[in-house]
N, C-alpha and C. Protein backbone atom coordinates (compact mmCIF):
# COMPACT_ATOMS: atom_id res chain seq x y z
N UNK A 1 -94.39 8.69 -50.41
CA UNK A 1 -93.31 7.94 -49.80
C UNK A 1 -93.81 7.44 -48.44
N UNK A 2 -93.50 6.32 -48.06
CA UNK A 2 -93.94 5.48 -46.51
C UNK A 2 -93.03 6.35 -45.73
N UNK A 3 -93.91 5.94 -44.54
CA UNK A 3 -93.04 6.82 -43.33
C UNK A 3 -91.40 6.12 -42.96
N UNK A 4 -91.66 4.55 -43.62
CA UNK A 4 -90.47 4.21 -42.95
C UNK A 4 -89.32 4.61 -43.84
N UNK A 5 -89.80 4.77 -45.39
CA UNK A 5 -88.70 5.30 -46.20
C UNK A 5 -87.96 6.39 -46.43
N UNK A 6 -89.19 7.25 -46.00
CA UNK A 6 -88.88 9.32 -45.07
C UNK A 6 -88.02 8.81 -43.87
N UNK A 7 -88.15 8.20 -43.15
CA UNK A 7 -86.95 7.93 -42.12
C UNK A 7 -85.69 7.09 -42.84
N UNK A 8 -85.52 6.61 -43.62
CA UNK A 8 -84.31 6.30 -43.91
C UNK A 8 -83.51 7.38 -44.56
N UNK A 9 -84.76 7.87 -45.61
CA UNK A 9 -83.88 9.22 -46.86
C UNK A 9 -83.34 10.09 -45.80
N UNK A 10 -84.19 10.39 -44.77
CA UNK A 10 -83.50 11.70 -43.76
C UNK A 10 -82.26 11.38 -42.89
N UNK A 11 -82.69 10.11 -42.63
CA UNK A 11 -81.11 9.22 -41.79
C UNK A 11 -80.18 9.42 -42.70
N UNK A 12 -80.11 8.92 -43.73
CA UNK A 12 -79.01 8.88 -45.40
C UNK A 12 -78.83 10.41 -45.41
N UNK A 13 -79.37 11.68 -44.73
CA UNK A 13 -78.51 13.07 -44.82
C UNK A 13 -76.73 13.08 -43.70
N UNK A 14 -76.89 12.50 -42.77
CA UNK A 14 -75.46 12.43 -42.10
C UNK A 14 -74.51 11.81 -43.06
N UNK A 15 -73.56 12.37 -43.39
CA UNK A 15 -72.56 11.68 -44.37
C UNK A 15 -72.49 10.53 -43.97
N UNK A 16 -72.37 9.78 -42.87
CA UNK A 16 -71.78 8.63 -42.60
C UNK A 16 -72.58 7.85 -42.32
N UNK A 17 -74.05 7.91 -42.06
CA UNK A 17 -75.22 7.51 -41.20
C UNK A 17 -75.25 6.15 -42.29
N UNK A 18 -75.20 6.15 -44.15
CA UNK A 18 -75.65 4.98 -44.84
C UNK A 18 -74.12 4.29 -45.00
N UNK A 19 -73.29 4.66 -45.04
CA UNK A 19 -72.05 4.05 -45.10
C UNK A 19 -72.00 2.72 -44.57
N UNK A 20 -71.38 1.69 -45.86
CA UNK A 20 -71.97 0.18 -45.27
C UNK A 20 -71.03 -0.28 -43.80
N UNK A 21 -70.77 -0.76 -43.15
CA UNK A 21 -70.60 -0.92 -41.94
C UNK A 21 -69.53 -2.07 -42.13
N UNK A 22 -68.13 -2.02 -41.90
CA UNK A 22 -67.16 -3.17 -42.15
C UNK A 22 -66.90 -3.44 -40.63
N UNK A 23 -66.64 -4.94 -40.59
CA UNK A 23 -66.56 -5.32 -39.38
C UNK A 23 -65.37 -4.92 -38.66
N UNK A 24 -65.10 -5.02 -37.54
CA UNK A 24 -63.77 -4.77 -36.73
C UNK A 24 -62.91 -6.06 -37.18
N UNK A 25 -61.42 -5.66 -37.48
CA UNK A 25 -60.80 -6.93 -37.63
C UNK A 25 -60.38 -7.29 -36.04
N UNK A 26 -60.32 -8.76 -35.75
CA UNK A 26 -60.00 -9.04 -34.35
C UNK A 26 -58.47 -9.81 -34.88
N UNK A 27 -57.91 -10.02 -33.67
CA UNK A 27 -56.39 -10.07 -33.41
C UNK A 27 -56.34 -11.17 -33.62
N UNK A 28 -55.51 -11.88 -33.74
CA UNK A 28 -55.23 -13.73 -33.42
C UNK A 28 -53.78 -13.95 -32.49
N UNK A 29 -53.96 -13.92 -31.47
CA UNK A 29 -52.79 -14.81 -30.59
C UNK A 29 -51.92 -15.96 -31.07
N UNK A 30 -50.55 -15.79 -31.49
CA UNK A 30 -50.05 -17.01 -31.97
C UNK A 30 -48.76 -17.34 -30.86
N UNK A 31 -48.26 -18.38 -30.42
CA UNK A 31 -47.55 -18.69 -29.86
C UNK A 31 -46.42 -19.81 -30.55
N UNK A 32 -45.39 -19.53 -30.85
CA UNK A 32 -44.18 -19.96 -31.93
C UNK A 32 -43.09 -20.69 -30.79
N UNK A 33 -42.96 -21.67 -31.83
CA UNK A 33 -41.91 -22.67 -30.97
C UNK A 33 -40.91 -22.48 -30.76
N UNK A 34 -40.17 -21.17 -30.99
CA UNK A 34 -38.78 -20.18 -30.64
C UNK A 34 -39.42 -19.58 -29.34
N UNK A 35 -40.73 -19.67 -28.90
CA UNK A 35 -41.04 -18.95 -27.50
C UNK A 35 -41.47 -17.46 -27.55
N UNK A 36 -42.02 -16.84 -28.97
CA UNK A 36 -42.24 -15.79 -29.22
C UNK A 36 -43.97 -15.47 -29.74
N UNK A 37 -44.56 -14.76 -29.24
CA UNK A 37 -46.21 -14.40 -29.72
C UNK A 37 -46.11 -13.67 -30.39
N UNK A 38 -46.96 -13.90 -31.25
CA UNK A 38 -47.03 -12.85 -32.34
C UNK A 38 -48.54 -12.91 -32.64
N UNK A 39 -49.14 -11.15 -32.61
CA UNK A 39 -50.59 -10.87 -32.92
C UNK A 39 -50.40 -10.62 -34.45
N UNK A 40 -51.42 -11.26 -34.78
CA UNK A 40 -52.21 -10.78 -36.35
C UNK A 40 -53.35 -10.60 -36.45
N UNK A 41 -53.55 -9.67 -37.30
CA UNK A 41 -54.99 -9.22 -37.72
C UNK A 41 -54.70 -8.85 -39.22
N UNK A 42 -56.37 -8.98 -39.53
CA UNK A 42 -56.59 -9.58 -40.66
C UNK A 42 -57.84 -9.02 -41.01
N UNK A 43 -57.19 -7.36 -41.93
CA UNK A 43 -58.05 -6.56 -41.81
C UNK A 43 -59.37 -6.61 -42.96
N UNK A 44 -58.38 -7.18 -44.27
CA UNK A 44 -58.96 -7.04 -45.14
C UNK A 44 -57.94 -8.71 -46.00
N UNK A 45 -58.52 -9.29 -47.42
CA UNK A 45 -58.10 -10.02 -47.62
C UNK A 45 -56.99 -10.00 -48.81
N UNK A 46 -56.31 -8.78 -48.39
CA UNK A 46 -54.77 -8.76 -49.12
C UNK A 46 -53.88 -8.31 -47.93
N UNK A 47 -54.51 -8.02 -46.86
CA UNK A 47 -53.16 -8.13 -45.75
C UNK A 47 -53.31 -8.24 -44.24
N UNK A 48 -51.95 -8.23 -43.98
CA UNK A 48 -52.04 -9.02 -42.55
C UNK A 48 -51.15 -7.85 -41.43
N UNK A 49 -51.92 -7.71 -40.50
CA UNK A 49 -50.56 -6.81 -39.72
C UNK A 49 -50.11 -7.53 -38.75
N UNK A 50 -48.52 -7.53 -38.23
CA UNK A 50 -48.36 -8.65 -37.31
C UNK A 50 -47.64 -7.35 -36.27
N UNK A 51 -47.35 -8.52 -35.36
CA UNK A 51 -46.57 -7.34 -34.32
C UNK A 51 -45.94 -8.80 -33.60
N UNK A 52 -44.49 -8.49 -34.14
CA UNK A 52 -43.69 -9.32 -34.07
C UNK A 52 -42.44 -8.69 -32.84
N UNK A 53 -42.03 -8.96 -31.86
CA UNK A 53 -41.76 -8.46 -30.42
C UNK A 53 -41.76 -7.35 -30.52
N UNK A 54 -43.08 -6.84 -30.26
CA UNK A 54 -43.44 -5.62 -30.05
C UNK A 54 -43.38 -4.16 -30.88
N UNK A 55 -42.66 -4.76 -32.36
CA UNK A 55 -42.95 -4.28 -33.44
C UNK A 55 -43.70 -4.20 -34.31
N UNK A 56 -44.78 -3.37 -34.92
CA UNK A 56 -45.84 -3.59 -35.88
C UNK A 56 -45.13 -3.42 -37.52
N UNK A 57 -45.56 -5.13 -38.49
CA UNK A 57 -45.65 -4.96 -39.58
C UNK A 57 -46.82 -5.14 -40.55
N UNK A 58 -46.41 -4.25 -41.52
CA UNK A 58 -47.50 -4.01 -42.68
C UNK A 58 -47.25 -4.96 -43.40
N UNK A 59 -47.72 -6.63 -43.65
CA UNK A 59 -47.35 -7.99 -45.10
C UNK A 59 -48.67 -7.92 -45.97
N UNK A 60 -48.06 -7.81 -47.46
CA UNK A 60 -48.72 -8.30 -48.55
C UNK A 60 -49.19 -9.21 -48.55
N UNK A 61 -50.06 -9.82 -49.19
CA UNK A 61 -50.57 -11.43 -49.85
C UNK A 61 -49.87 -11.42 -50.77
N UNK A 62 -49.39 -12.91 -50.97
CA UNK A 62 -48.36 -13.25 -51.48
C UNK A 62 -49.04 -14.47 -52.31
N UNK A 63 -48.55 -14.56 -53.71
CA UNK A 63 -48.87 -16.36 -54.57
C UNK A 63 -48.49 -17.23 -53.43
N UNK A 64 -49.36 -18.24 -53.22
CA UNK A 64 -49.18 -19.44 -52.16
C UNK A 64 -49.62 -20.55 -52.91
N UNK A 65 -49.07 -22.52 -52.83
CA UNK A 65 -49.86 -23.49 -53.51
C UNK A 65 -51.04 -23.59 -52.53
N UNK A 66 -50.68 -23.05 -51.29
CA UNK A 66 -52.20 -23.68 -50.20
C UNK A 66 -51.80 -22.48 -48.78
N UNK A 67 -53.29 -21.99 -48.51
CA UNK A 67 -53.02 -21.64 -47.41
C UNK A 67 -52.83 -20.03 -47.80
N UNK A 68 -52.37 -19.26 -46.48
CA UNK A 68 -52.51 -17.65 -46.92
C UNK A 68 -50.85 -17.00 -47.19
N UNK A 69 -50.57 -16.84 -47.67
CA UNK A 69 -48.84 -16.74 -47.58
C UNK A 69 -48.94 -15.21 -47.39
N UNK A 70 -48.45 -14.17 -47.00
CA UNK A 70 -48.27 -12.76 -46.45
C UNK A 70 -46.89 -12.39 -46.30
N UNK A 71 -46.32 -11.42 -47.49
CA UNK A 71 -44.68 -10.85 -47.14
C UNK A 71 -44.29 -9.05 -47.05
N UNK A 72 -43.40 -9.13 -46.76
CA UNK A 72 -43.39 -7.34 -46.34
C UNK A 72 -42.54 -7.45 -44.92
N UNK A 73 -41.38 -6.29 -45.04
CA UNK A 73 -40.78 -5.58 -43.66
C UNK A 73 -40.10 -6.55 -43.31
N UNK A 74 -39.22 -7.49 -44.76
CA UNK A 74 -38.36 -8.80 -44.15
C UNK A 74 -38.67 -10.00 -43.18
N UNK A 75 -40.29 -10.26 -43.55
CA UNK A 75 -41.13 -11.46 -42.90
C UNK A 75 -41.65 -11.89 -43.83
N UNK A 76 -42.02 -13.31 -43.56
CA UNK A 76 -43.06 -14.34 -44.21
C UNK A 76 -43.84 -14.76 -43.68
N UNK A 77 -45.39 -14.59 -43.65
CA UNK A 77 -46.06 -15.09 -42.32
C UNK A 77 -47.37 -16.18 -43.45
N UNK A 78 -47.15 -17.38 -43.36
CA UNK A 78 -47.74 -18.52 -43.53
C UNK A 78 -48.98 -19.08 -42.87
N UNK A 79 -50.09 -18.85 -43.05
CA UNK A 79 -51.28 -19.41 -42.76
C UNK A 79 -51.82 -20.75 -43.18
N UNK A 80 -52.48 -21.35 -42.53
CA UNK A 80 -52.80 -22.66 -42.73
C UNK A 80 -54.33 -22.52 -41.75
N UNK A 81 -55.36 -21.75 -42.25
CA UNK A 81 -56.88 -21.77 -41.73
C UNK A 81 -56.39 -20.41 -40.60
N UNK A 82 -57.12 -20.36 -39.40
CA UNK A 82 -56.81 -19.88 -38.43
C UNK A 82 -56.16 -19.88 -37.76
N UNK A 83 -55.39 -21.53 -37.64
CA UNK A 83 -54.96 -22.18 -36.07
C UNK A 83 -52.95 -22.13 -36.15
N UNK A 84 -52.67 -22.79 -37.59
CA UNK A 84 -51.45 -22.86 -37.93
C UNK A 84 -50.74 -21.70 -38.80
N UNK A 85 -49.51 -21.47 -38.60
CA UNK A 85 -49.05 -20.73 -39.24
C UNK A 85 -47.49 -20.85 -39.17
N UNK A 86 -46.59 -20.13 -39.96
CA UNK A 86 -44.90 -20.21 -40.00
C UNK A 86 -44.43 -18.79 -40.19
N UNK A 87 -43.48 -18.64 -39.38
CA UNK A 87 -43.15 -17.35 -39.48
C UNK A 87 -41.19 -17.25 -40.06
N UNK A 88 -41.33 -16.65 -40.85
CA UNK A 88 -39.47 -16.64 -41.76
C UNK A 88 -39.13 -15.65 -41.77
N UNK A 89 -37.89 -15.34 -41.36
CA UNK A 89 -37.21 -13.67 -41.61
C UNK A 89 -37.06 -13.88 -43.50
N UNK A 90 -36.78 -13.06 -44.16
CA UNK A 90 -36.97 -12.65 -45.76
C UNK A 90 -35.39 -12.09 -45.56
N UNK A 91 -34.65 -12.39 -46.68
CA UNK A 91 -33.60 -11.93 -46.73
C UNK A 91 -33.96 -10.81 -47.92
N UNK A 92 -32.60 -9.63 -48.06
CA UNK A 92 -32.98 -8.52 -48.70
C UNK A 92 -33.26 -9.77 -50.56
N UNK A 93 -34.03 -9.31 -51.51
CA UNK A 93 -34.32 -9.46 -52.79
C UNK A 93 -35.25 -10.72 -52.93
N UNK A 94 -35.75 -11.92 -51.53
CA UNK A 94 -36.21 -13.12 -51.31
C UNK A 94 -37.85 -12.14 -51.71
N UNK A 95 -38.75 -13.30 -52.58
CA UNK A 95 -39.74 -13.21 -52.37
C UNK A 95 -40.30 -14.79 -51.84
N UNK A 96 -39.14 -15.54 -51.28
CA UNK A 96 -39.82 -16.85 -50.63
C UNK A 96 -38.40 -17.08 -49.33
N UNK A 97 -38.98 -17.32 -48.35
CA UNK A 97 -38.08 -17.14 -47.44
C UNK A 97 -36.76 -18.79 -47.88
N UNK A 98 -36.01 -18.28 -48.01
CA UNK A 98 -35.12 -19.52 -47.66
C UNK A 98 -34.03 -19.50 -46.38
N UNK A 99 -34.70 -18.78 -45.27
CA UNK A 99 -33.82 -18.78 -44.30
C UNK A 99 -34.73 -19.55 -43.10
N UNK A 100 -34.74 -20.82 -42.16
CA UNK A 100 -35.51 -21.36 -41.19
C UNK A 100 -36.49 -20.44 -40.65
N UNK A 101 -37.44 -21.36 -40.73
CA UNK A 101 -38.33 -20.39 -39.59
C UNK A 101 -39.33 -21.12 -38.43
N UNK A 102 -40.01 -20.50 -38.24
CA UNK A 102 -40.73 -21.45 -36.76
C UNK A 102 -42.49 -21.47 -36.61
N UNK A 103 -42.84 -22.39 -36.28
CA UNK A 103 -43.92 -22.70 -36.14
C UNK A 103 -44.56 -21.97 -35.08
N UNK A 104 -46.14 -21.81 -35.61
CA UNK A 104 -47.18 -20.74 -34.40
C UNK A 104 -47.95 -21.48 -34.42
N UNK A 105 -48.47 -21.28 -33.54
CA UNK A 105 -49.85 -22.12 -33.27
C UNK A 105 -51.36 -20.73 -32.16
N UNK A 106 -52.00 -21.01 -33.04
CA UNK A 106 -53.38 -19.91 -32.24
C UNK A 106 -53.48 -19.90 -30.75
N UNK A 107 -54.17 -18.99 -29.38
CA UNK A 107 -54.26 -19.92 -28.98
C UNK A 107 -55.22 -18.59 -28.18
């Protein structure tokens, strides 16, 4: 065995030392035309956590025709790339918001 491969097998003894390495999810700043910010992160690509005035929610991925749609904890949070997004309160049994909601923008 090469020396450099004796240094990996012995590194690979710490349980955690080969464990593949997932990135940090980072936050996204959104600013909504009701005058409200809302952080999301975007840990993995079935969900979204928001923290909507100062409350943290856990949203699903949701069927969308375009864009990232995310529901859960009586929200709808609508993606459009990074920059745009819509945010809808969910009434109790809605899996599509039909109550107004308001525009975010990144920033």
């Amino acid at each position: 065995m090469s020396p450099s491969r004796l240094l990996l097998a012995l590194a690979c003894l710490s349980p955690t030392a080969c464990q593949p390495v997932r990135p940090r999810a980072e936050a996204v700043l959104y600013r909504c035309t009701d005058g409200r910010t809302v952080q999301a992160t975007y840990g993995d690509s079935d969900h979204a956590r928001l923290l909507i005035d100062g409350r943290p929610y856990r949203l699903t991925v949701a069927i969308s025709a375009s864009g990232a749609r995310y529901l859960g904890e009586g929200w709808q949070w609508w993606t459009k790339g990074m920059h745009d997004a819509w945010l809808a309160p969910l009434r109790p049994g809605e899996t599509v918001a039909s109550a107004p909601g308001v525009a975010c923008q990144a920033w």
